[in-house]
N, C-alpha and C. Protein backbone atom coordinates (compact mmCIF):
# COMPACT_ATOMS: atom_id res chain seq x y z
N UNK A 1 84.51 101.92 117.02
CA UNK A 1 85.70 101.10 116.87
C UNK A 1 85.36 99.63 117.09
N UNK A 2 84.40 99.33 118.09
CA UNK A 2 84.20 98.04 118.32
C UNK A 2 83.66 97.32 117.27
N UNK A 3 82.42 98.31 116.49
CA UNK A 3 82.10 97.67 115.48
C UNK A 3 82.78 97.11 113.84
N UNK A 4 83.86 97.87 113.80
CA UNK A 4 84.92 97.65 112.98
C UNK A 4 85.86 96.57 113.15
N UNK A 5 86.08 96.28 114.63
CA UNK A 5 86.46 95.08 114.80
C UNK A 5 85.83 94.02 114.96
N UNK A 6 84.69 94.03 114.64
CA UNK A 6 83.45 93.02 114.48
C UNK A 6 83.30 92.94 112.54
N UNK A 7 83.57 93.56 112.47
CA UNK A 7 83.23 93.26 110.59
C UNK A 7 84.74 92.88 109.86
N UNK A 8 86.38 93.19 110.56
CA UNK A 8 87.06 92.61 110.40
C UNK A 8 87.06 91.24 110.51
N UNK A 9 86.37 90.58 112.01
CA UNK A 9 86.09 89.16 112.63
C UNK A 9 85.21 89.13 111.54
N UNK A 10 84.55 88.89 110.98
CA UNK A 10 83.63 88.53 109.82
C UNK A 10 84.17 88.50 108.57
N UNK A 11 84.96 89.19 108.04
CA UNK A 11 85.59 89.10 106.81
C UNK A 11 87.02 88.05 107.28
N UNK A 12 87.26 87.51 108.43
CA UNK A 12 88.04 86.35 108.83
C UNK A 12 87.54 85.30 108.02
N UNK A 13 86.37 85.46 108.53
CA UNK A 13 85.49 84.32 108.72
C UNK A 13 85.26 84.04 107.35
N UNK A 14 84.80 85.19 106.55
CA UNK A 14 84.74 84.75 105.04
C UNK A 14 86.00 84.34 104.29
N UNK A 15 87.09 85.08 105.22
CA UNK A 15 88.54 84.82 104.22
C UNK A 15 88.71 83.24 105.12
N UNK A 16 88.06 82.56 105.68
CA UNK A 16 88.56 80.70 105.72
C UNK A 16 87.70 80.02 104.91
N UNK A 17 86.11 80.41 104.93
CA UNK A 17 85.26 79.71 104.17
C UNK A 17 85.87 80.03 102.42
N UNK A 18 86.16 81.25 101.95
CA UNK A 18 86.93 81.47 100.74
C UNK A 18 88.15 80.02 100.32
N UNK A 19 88.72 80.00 101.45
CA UNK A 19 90.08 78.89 100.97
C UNK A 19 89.89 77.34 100.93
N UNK A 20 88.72 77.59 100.95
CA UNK A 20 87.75 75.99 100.80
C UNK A 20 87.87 76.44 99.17
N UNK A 21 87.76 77.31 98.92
CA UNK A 21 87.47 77.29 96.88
C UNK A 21 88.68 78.25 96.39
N UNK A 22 89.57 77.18 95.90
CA UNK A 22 91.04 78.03 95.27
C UNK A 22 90.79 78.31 94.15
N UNK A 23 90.12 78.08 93.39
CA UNK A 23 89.36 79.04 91.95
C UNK A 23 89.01 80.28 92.36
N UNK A 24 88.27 80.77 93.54
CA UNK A 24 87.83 81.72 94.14
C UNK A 24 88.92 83.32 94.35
N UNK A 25 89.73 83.05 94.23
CA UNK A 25 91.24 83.66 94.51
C UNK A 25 91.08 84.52 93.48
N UNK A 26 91.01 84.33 91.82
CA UNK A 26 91.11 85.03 91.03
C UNK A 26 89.72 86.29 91.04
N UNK A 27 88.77 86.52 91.85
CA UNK A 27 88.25 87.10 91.85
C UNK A 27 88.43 88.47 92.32
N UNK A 28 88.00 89.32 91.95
CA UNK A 28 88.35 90.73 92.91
C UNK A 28 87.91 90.86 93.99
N UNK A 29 86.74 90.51 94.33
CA UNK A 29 86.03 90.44 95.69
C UNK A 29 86.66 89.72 96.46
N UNK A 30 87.16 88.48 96.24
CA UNK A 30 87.85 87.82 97.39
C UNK A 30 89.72 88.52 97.37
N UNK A 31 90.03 88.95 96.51
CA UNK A 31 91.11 89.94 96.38
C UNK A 31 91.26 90.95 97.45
N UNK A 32 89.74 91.53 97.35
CA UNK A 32 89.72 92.34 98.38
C UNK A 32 89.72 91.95 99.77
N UNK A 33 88.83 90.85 99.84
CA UNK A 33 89.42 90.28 101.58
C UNK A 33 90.37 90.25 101.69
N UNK A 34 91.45 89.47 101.12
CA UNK A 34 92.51 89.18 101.84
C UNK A 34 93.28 89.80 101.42
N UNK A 35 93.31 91.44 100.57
CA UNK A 35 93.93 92.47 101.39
C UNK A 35 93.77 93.18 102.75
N UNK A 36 92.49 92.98 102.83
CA UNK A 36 92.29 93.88 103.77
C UNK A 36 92.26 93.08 105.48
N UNK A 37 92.35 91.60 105.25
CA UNK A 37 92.75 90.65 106.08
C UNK A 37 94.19 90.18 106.29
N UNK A 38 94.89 90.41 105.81
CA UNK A 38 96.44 89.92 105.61
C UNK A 38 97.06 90.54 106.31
N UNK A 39 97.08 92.16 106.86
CA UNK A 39 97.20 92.61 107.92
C UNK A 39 97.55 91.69 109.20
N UNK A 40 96.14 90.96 109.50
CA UNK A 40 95.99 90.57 110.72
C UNK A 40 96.60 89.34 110.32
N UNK A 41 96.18 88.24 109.73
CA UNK A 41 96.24 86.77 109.65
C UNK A 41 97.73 86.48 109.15
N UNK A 42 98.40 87.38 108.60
CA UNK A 42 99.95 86.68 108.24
C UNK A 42 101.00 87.37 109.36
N UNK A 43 100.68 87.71 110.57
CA UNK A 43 101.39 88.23 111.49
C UNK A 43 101.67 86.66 112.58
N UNK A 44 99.73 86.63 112.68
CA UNK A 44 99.33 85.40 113.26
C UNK A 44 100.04 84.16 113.10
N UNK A 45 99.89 84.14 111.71
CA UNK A 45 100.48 82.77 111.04
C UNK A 45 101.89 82.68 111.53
N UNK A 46 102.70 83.66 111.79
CA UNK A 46 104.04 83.41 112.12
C UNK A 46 103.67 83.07 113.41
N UNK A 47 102.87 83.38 114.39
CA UNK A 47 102.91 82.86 115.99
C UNK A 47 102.15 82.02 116.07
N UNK A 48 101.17 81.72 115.38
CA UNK A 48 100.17 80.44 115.77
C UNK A 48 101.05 78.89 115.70
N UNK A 49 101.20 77.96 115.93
CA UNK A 49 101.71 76.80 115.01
C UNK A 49 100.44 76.02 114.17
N UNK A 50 100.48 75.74 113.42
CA UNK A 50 99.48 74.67 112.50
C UNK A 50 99.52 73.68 112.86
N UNK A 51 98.49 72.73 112.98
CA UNK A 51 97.63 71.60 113.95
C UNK A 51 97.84 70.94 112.57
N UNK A 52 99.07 70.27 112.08
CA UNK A 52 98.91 69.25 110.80
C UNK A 52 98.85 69.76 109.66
N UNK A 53 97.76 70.22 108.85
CA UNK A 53 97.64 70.74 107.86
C UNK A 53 96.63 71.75 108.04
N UNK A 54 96.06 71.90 109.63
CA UNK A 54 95.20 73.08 109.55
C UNK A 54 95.54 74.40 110.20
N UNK A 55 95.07 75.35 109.43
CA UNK A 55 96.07 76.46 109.84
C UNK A 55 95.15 77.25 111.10
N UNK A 56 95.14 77.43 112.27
CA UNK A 56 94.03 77.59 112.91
C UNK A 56 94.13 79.35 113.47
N UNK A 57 95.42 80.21 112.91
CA UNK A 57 94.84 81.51 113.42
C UNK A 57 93.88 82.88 112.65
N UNK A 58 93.31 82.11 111.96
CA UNK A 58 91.81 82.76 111.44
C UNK A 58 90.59 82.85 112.59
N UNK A 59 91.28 81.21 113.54
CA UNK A 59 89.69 81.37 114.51
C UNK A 59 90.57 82.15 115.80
N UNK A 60 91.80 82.06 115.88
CA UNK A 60 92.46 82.86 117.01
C UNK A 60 91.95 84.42 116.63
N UNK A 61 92.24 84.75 115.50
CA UNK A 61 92.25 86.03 115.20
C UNK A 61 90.65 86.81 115.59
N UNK A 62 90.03 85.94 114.88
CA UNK A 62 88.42 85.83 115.24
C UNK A 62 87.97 86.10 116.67
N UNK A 63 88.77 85.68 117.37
CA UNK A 63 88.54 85.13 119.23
C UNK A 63 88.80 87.03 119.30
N UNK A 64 89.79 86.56 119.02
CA UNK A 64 90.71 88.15 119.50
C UNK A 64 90.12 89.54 119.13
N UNK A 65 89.81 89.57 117.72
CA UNK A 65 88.79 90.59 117.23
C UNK A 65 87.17 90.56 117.72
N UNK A 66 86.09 89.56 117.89
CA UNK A 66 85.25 89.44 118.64
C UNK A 66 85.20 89.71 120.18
N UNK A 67 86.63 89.50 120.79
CA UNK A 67 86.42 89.86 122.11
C UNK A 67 86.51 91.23 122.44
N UNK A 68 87.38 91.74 121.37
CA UNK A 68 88.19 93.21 121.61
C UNK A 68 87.16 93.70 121.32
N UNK A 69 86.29 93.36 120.85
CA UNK A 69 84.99 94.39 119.62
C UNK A 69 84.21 94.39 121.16
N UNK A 70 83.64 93.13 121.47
CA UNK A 70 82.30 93.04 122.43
C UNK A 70 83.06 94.23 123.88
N UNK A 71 84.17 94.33 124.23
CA UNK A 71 84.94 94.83 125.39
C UNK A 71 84.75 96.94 125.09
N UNK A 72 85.13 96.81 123.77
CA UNK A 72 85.19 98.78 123.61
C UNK A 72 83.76 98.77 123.23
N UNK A 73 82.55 98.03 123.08
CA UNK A 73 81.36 98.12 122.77
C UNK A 73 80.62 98.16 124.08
N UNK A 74 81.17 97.65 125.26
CA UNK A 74 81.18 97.65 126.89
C UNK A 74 80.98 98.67 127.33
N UNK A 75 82.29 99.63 126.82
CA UNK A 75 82.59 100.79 127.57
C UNK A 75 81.79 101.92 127.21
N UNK A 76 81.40 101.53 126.14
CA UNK A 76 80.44 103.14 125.91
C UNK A 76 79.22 102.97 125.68
C-alpha cells in the first residue's frame, strides 16, 4: 500500500510538470494522469487556497501521499 501511494505522489508530480504544456492535454497518456489524479487533487483544490495564480495542492497532496507512503512502509 505504501508503495502505491508513492507512485500516486509521482504521477502528482507529473500531473504539475504536464500543466506547464496545455497542448499536452489532448494526449491519452496525460488523459490518463489526470484521471487517475483528479481523485485526489480536485478535492484538495476546494481546501487548499491559491497563492495568486499558483495553485499549490499538487505539492500538499505530494507531502501527504509521500508521508503516508514512507509511514505504512515503517510498519512492515
Amino acid at each position: 500500500m505504501g508503495y502505491l501511494l508513492m507512485v500516486m505522489g509521482y504521477l502528482i508530480v507529473a500531473r504539475a510538470l504536464l500543466s506547464w504544456f496545455p497542448n499536452a492535454r489532448g494526449n491519452m497518456f496525460v488523459q490518463v494522469i489526470y484521471q487517475l489524479t483528479d481523485p485526489i487533487i480536485i478535492p484538495l483544490q476546494r481546501v487548499v487556497p491559491r497563492i495568486g495564480m499558483i495553485d499549490i495542492s499538487p505539492m500538499v497532496a505530494v507531502i501527504i501521499l509521500f508521508g503516508l507512503g514512507q509511514f505504512l512502509l515503517s510498519l512492515s
